[in-house]
Protein backbone atom coordinates (compact mmCIF):
# COMPACT_ATOMS: atom_id res chain seq x y z
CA UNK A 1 -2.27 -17.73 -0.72
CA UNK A 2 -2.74 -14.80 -2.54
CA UNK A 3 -4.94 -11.87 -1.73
CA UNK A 4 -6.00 -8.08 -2.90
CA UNK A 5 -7.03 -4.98 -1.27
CA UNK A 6 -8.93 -1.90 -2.65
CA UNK A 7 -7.22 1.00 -1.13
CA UNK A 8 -7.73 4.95 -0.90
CA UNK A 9 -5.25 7.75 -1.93
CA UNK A 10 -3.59 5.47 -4.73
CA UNK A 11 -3.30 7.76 -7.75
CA UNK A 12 0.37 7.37 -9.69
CA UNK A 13 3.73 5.12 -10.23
CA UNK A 14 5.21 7.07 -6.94
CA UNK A 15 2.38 5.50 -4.84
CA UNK A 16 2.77 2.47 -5.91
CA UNK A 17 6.59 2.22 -5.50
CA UNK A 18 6.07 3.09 -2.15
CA UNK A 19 3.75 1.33 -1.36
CA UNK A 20 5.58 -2.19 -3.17
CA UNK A 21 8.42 -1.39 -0.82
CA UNK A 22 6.91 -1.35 2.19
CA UNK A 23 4.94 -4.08 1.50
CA UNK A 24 7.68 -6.33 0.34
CA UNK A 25 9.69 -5.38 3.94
CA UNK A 26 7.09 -7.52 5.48
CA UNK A 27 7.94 -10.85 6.27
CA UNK A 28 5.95 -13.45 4.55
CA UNK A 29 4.72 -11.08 1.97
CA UNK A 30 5.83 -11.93 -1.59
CA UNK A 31 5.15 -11.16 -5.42
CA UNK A 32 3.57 -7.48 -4.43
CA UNK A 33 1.61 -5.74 -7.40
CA UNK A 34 0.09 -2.61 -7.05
CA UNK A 35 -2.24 -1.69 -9.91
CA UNK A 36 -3.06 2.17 -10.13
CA UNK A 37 -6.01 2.23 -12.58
CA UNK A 38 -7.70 -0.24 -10.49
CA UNK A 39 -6.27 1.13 -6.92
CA UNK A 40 -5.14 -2.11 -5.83
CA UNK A 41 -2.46 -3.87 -3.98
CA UNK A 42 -1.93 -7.47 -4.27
CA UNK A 43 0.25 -10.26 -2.49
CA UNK A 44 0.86 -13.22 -1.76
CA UNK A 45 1.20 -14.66 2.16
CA UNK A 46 1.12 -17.89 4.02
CA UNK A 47 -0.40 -16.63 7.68
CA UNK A 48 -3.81 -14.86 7.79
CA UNK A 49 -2.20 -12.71 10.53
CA UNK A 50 -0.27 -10.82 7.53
CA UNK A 51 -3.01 -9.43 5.84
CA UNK A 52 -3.59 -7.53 9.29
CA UNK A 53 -0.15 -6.47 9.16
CA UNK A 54 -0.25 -5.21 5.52
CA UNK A 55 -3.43 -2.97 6.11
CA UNK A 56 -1.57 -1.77 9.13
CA UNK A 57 1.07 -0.81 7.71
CA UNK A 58 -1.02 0.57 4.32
CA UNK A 59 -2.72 2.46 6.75
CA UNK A 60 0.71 4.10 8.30
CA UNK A 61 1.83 5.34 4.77
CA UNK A 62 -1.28 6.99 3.83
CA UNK A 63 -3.00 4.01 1.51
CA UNK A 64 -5.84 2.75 3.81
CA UNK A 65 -8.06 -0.12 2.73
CA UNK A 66 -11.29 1.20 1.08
CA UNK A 67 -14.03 1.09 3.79
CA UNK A 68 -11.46 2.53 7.01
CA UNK A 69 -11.23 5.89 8.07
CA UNK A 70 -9.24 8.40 5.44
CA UNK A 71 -9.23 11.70 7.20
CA UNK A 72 -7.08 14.39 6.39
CA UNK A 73 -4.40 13.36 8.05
CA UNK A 74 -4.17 9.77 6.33
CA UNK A 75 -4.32 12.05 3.23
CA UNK A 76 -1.20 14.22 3.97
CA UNK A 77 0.73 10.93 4.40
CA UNK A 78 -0.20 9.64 0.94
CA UNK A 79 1.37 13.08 -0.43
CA UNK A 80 4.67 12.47 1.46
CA UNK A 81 4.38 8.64 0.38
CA UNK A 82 3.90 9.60 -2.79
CA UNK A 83 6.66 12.33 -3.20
CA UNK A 84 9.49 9.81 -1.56
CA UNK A 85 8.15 7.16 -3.89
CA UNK A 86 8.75 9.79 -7.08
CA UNK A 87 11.93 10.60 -5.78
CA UNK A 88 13.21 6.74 -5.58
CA UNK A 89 12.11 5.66 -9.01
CA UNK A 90 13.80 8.74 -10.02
């Protein structure tokens, strides 16, 4: 099945690397595209139970799903996402 989230804090290619990585550790996550202009992440799974797991662990690197809390603390991890993510795709 594939599936795709809306998510907060999104805003460059250092996001998105990130955020491809840590999606892809996932087991039974596959084919991960994150798409910037549109802020969204997409995948493919076989067990409902992994989309939980994917917006828990979106939510742990700063990238909530649009519609959960973003406080300012979910916003300071999207900078430090976003920096390590510029750093590895340099």
């Amino acid at each position: 099945m594939n599936t795709s989230l809306e998510i907060q804090n999104l805003k460059c290619g250092g996001c998105a690397n990130t955020i491809t990585k840590k999606i892809s550790s996932i087991e039974d996550v596959s084919d991960v595209q994150v798409n910037t202009d549109s802020k969204t992440v997409s995948f493919n799974y076989n067990e409902e139970s992994t989309i939980e797991k994917v917006q828990n662990t979106l939510n742990e690197i700063g990238y909530p799903v649009v519609g959960n809390k973003n406080n300012f603390t979910t916003k300071a991890k999207s900078l430090v996402s976003c920096a390590i993510g510029r750093i590895q795709v340099y």
